[in-house]
PDB file of N, CA and C in Angstrom:
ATOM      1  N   UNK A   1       0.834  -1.163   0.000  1.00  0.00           N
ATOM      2  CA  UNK A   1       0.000   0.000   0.000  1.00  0.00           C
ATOM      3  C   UNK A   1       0.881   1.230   0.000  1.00  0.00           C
ATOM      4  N   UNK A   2       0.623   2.008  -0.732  1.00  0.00           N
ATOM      5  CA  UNK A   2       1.033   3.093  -0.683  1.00  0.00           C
ATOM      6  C   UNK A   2       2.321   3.196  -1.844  1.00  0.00           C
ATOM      7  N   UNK A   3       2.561   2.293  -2.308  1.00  0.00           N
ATOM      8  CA  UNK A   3       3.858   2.034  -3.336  1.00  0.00           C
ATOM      9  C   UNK A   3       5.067   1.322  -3.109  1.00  0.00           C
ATOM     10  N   UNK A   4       5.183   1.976  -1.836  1.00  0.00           N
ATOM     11  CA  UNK A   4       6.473   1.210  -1.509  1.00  0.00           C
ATOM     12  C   UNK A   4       6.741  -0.329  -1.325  1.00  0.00           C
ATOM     13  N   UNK A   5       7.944  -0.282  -1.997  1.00  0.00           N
ATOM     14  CA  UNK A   5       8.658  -2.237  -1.759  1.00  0.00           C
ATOM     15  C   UNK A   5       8.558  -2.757  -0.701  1.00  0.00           C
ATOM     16  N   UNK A   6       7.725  -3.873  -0.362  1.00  0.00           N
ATOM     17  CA  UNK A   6       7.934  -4.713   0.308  1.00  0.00           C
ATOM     18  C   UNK A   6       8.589  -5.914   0.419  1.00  0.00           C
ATOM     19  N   UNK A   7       9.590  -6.557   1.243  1.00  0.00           N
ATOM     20  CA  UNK A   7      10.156  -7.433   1.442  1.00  0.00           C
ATOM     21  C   UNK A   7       9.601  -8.939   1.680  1.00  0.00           C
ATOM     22  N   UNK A   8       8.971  -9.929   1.785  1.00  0.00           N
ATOM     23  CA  UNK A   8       8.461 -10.810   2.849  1.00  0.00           C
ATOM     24  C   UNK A   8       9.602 -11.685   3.230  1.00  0.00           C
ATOM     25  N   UNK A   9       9.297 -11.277   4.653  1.00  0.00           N
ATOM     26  CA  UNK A   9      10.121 -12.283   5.078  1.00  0.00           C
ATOM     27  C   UNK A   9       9.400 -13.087   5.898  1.00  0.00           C
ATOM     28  N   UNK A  10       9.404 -14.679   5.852  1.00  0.00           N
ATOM     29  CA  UNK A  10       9.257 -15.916   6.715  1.00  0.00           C
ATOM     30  C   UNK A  10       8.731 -15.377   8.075  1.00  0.00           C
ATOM     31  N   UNK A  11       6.912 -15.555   8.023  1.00  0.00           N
ATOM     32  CA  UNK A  11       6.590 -14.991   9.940  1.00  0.00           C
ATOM     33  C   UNK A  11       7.213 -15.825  11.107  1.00  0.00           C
ATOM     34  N   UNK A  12       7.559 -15.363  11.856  1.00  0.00           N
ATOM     35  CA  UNK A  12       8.096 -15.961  12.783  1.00  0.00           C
ATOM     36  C   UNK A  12       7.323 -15.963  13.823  1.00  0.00           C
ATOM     37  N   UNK A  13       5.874 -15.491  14.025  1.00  0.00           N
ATOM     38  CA  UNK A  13       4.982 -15.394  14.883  1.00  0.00           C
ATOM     39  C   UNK A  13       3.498 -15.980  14.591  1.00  0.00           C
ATOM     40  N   UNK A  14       2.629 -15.847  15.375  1.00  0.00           N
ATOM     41  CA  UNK A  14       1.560 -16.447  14.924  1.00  0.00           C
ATOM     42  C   UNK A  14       0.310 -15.713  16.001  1.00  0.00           C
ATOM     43  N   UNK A  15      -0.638 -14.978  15.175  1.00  0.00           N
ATOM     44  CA  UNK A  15      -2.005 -14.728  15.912  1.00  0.00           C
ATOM     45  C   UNK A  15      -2.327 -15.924  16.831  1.00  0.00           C
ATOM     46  N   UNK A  16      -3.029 -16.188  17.563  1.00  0.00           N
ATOM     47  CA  UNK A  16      -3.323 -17.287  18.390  1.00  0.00           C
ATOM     48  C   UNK A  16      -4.941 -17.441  17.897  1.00  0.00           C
ATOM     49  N   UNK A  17      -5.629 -16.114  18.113  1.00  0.00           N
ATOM     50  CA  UNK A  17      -6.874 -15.755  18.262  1.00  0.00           C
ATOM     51  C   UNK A  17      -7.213 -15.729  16.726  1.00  0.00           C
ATOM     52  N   UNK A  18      -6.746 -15.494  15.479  1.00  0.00           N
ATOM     53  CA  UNK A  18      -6.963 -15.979  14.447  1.00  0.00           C
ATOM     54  C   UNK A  18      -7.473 -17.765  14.331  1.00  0.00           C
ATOM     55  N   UNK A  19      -6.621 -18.608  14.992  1.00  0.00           N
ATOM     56  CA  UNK A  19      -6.798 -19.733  14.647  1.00  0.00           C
ATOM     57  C   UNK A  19      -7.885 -20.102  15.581  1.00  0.00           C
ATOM     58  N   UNK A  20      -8.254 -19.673  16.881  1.00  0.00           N
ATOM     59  CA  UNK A  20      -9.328 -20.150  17.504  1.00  0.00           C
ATOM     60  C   UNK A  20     -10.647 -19.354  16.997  1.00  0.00           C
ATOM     61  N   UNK A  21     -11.181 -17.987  16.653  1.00  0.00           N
ATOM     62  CA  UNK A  21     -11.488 -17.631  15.581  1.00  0.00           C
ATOM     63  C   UNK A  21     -11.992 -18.494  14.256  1.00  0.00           C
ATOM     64  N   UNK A  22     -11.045 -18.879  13.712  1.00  0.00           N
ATOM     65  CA  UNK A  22     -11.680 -19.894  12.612  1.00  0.00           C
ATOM     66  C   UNK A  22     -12.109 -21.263  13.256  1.00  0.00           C
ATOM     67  N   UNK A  23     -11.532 -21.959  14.225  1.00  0.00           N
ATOM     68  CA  UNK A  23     -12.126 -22.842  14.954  1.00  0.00           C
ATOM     69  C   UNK A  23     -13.772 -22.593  15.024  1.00  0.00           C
ATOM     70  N   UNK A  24     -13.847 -21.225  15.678  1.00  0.00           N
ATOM     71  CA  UNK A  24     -15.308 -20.520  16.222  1.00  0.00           C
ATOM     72  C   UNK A  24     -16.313 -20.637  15.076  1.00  0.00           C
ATOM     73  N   UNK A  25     -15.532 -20.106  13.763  1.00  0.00           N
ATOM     74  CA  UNK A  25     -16.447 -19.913  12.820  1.00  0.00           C
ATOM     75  C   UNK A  25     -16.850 -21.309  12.093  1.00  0.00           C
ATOM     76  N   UNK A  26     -15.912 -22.680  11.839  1.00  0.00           N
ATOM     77  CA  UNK A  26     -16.198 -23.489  11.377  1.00  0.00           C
ATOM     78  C   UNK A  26     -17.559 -24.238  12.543  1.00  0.00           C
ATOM     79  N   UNK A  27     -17.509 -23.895  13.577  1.00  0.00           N
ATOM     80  CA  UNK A  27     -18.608 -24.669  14.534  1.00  0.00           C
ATOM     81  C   UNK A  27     -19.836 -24.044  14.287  1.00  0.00           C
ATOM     82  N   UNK A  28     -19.937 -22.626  14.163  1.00  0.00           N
ATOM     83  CA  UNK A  28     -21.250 -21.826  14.107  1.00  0.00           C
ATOM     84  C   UNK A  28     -21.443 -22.049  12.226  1.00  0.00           C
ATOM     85  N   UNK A  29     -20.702 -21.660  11.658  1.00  0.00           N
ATOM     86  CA  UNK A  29     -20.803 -22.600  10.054  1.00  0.00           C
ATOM     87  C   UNK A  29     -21.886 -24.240   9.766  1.00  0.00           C
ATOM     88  N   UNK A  30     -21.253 -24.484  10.703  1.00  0.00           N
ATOM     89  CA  UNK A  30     -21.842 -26.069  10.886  1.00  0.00           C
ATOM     90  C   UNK A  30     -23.241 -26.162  11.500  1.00  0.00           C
ATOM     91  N   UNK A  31     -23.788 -25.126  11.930  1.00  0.00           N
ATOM     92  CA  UNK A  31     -25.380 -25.237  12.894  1.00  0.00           C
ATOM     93  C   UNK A  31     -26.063 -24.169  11.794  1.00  0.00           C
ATOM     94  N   UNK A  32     -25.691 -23.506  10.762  1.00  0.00           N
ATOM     95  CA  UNK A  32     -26.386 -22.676   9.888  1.00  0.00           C
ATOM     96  C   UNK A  32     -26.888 -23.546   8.734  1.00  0.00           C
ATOM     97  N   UNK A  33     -28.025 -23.455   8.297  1.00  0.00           N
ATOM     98  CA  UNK A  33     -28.837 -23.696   7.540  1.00  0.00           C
ATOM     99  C   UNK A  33     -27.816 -23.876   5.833  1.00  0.00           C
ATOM    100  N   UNK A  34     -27.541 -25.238   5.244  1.00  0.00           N
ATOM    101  CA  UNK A  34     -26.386 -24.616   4.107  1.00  0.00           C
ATOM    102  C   UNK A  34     -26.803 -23.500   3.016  1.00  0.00           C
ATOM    103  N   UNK A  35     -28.273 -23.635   3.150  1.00  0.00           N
ATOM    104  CA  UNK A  35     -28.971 -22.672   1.713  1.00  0.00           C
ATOM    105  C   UNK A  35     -28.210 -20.965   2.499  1.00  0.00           C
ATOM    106  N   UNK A  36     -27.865 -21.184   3.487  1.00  0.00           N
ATOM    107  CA  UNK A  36     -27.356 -19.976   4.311  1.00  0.00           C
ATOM    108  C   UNK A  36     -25.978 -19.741   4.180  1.00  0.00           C
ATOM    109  N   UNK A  37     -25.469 -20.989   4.837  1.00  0.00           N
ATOM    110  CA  UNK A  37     -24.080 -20.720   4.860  1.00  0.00           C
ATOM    111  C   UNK A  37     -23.101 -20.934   3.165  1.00  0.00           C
ATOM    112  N   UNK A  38     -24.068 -21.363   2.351  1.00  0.00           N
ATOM    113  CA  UNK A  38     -23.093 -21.294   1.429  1.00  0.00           C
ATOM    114  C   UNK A  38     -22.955 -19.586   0.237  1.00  0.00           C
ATOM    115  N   UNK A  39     -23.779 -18.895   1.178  1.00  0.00           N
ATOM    116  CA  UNK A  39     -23.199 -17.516   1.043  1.00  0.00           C
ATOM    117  C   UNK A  39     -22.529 -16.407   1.734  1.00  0.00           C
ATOM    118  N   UNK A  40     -22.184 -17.308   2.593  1.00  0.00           N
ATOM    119  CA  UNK A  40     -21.180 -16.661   3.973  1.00  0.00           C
ATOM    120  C   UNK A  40     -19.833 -16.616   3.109  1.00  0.00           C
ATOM    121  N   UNK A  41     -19.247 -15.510   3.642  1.00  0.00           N
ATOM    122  CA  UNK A  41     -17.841 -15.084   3.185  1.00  0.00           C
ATOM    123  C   UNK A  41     -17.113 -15.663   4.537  1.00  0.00           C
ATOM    124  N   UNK A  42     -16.528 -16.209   4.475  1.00  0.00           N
ATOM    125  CA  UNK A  42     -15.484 -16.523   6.297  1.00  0.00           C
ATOM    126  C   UNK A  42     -14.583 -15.355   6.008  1.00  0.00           C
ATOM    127  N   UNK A  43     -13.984 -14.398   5.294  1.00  0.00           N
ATOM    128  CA  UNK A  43     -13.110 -13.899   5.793  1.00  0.00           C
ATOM    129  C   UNK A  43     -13.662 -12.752   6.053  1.00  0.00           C
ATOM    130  N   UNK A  44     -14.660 -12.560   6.025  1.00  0.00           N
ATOM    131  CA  UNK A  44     -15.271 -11.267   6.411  1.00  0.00           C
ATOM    132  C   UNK A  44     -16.003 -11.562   7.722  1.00  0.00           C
ATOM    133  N   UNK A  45     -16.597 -12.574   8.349  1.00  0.00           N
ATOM    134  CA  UNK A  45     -16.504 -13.532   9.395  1.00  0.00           C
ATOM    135  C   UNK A  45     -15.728 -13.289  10.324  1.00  0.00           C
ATOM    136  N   UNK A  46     -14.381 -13.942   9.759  1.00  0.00           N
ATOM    137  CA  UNK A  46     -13.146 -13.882  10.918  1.00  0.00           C
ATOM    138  C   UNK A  46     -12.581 -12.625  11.049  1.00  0.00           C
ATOM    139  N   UNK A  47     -12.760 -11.665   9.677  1.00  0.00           N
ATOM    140  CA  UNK A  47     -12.116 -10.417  10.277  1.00  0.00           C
ATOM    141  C   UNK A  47     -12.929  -9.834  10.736  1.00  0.00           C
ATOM    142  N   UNK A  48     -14.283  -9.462  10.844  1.00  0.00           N
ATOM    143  CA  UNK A  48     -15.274  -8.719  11.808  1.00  0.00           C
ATOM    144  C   UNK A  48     -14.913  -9.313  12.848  1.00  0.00           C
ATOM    145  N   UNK A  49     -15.174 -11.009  13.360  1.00  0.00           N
ATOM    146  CA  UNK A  49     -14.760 -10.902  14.764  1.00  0.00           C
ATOM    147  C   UNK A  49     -13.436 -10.574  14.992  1.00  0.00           C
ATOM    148  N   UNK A  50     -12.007 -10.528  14.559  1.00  0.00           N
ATOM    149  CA  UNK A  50     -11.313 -10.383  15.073  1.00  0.00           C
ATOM    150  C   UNK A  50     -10.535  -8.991  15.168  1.00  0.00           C
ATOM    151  N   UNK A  51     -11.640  -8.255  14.571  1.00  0.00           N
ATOM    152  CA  UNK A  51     -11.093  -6.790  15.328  1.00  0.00           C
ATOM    153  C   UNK A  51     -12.157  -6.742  16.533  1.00  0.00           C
ATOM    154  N   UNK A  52     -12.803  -7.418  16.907  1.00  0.00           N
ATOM    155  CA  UNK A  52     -13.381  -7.349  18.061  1.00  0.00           C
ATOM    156  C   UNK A  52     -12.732  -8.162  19.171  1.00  0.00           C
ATOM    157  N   UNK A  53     -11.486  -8.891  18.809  1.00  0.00           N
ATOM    158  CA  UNK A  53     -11.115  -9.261  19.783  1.00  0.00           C
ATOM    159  C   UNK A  53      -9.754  -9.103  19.864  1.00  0.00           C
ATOM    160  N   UNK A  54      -8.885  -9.239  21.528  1.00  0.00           N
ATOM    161  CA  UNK A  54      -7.432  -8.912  21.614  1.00  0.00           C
ATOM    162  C   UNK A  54      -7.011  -9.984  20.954  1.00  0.00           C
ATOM    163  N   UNK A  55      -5.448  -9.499  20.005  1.00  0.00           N
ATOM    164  CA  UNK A  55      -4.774 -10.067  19.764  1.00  0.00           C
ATOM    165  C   UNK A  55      -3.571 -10.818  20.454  1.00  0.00           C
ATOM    166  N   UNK A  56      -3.330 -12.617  20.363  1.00  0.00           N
ATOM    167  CA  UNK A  56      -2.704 -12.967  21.339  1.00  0.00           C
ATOM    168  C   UNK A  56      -1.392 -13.379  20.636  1.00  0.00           C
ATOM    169  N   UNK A  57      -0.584 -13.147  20.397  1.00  0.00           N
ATOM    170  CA  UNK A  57       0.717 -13.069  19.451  1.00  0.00           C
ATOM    171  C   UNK A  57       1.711 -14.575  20.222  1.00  0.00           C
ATOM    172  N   UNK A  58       1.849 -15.612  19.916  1.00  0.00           N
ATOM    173  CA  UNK A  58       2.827 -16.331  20.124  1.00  0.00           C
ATOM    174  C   UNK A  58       4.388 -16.747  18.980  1.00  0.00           C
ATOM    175  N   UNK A  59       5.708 -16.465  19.675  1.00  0.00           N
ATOM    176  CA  UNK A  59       6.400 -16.716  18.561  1.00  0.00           C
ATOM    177  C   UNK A  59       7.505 -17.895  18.842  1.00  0.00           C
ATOM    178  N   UNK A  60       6.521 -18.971  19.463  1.00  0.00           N
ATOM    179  CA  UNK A  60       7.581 -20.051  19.646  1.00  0.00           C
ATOM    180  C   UNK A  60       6.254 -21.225  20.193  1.00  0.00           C
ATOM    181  N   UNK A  61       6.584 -22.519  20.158  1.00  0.00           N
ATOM    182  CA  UNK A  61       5.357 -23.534  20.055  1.00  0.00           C
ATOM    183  C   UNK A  61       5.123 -23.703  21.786  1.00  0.00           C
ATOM    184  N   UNK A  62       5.717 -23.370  22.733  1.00  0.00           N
ATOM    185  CA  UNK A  62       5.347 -23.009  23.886  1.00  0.00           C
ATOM    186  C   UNK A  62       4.560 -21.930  24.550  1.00  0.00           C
ATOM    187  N   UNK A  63       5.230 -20.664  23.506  1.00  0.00           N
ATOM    188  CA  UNK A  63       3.936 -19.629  24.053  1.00  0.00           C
ATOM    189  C   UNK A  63       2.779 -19.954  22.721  1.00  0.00           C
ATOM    190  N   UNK A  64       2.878 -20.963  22.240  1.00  0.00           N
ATOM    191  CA  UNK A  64       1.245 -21.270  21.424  1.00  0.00           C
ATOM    192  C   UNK A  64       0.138 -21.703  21.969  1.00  0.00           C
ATOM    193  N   UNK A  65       1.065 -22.647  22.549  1.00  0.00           N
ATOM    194  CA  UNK A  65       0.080 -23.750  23.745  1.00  0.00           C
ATOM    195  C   UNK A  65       0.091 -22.657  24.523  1.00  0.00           C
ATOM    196  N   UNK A  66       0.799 -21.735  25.213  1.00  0.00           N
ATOM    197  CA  UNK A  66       0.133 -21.234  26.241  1.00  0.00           C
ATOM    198  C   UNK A  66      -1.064 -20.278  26.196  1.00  0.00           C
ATOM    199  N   UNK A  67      -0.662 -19.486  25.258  1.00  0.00           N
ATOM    200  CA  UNK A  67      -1.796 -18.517  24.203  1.00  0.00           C
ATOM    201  C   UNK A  67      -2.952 -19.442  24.298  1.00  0.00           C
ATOM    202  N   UNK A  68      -2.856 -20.060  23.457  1.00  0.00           N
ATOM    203  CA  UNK A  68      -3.982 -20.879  22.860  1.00  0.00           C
ATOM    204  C   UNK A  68      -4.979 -21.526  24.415  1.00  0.00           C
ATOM    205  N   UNK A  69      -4.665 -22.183  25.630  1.00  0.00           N
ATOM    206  CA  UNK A  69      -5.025 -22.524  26.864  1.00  0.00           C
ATOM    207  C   UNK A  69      -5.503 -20.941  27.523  1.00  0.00           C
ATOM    208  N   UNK A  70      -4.673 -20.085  27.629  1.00  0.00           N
ATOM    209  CA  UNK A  70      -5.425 -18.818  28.016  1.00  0.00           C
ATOM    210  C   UNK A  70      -6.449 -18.399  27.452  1.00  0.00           C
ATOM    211  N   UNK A  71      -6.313 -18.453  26.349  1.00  0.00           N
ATOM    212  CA  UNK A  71      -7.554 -17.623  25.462  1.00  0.00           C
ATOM    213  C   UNK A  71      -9.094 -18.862  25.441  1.00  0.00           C
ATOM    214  N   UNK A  72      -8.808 -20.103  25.433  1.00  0.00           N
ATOM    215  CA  UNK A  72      -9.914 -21.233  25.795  1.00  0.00           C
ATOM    216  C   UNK A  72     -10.401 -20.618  27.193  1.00  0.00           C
ATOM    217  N   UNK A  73      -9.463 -20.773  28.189  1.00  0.00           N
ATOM    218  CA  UNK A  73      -9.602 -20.024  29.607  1.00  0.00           C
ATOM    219  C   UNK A  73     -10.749 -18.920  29.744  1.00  0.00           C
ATOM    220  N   UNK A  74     -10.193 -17.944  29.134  1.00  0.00           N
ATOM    221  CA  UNK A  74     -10.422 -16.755  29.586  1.00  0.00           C
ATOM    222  C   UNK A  74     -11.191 -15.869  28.504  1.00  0.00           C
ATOM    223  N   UNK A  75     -11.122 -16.558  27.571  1.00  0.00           N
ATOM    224  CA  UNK A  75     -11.790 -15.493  26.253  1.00  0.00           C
ATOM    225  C   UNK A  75     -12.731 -16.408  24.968  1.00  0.00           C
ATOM    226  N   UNK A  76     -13.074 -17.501  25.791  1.00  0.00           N
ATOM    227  CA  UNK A  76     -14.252 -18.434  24.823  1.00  0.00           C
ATOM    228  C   UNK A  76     -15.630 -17.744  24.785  1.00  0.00           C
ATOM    229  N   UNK A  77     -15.770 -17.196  25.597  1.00  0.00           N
ATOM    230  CA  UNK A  77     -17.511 -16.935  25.746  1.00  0.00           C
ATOM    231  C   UNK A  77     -17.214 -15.219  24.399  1.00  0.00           C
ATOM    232  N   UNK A  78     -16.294 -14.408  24.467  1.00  0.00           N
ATOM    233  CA  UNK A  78     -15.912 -13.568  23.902  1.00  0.00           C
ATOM    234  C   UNK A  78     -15.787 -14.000  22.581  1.00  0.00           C
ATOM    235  N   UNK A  79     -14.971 -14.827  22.150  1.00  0.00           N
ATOM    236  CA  UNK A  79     -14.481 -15.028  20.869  1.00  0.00           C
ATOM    237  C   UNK A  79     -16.188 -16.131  20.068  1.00  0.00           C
ATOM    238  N   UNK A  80     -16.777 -16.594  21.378  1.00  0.00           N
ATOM    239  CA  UNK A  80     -18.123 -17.557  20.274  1.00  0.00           C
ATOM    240  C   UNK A  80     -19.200 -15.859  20.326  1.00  0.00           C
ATOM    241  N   UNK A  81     -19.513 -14.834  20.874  1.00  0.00           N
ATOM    242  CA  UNK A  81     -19.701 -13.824  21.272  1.00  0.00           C
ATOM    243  C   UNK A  81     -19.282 -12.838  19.687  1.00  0.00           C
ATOM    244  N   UNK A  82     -18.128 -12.575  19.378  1.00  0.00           N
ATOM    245  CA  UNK A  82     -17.856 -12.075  18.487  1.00  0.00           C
ATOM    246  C   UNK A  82     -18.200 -12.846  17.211  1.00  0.00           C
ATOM    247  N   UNK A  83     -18.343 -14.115  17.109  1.00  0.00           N
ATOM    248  CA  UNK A  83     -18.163 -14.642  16.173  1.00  0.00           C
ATOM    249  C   UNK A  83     -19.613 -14.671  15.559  1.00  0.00           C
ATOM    250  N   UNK A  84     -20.556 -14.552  16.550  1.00  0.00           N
ATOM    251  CA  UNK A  84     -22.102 -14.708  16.161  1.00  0.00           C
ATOM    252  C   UNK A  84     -22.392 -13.519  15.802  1.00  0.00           C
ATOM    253  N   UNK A  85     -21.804 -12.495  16.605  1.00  0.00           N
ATOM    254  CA  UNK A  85     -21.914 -11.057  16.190  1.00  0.00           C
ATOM    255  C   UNK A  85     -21.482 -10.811  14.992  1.00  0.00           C
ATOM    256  N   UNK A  86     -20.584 -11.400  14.347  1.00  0.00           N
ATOM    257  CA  UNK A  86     -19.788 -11.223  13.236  1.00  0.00           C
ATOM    258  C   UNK A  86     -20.639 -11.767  11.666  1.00  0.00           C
ATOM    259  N   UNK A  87     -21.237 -12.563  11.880  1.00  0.00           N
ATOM    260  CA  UNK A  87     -22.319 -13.616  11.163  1.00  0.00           C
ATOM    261  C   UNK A  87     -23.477 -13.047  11.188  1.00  0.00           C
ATOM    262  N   UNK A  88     -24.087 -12.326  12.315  1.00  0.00           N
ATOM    263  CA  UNK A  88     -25.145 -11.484  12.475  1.00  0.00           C
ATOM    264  C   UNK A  88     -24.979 -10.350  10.870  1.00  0.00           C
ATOM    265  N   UNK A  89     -24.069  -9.405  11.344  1.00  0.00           N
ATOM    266  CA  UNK A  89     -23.639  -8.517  10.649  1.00  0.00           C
ATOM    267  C   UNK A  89     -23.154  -8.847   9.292  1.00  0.00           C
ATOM    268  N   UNK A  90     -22.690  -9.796   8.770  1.00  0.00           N
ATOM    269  CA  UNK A  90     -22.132  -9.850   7.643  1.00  0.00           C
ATOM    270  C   UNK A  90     -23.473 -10.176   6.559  1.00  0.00           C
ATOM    271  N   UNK A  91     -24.465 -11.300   7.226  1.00  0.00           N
ATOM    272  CA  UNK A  91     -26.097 -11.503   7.130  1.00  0.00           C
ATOM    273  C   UNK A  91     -26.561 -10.069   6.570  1.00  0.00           C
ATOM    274  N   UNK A  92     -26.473  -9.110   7.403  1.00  0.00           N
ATOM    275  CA  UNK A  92     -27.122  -7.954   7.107  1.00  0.00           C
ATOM    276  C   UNK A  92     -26.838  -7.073   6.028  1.00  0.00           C
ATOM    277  N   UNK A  93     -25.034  -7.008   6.058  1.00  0.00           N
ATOM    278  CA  UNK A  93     -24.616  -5.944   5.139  1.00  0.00           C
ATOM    279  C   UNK A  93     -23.237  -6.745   4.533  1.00  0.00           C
ATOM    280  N   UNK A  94     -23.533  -7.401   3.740  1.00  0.00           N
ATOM    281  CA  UNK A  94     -22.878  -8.482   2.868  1.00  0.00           C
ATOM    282  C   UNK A  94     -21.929  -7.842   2.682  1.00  0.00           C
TER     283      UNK A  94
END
């Protein structure tokens, strides 16, 4: 964006809440009607909920598991919460 060169280099990190996120959305996917869900966009899905939720950044397979156990912990009712909210809204304004 904006013009300038970008490099990519190899992530060395990983959203946490992205992958539980799509977890979220493939379960609520699965209880929707298919004449429904097969006009669902998921990435408009996962990115509505996930600017609604904190980002949990792990960059090694120990703080994944730990990420990943906190956020089950402490941020399930939030992330199935966003995710219905997210499906609500996308329903409405495609």
């Amino acid at each position: 964006m904006g013009g300038e060169s970008r490099t990519t280099q190899p992530k060395l990190y990983i959203n946490v809440m992205e992958m539980l996120v799509a977890e979220e959305v493939n379960r609520q996917l699965a209880g929707l009607p298919e004449r429904v869900a097969k006009y669902v966009k998921r990435a408009e899905v996962e990115t509505f909920a996930l600017n609604r939720l904190p980002a949990l950044y792990a960059s090694s397979e120990k703080g994944l598991q730990h990420q990943y156990e906190r956020a089950l912990h402490d941020l399930k009712p939030q992330i199935h919460n966003a995710v219905r909210q997210a499906f609500a809204a996308v329903q409405v304004d495609p």
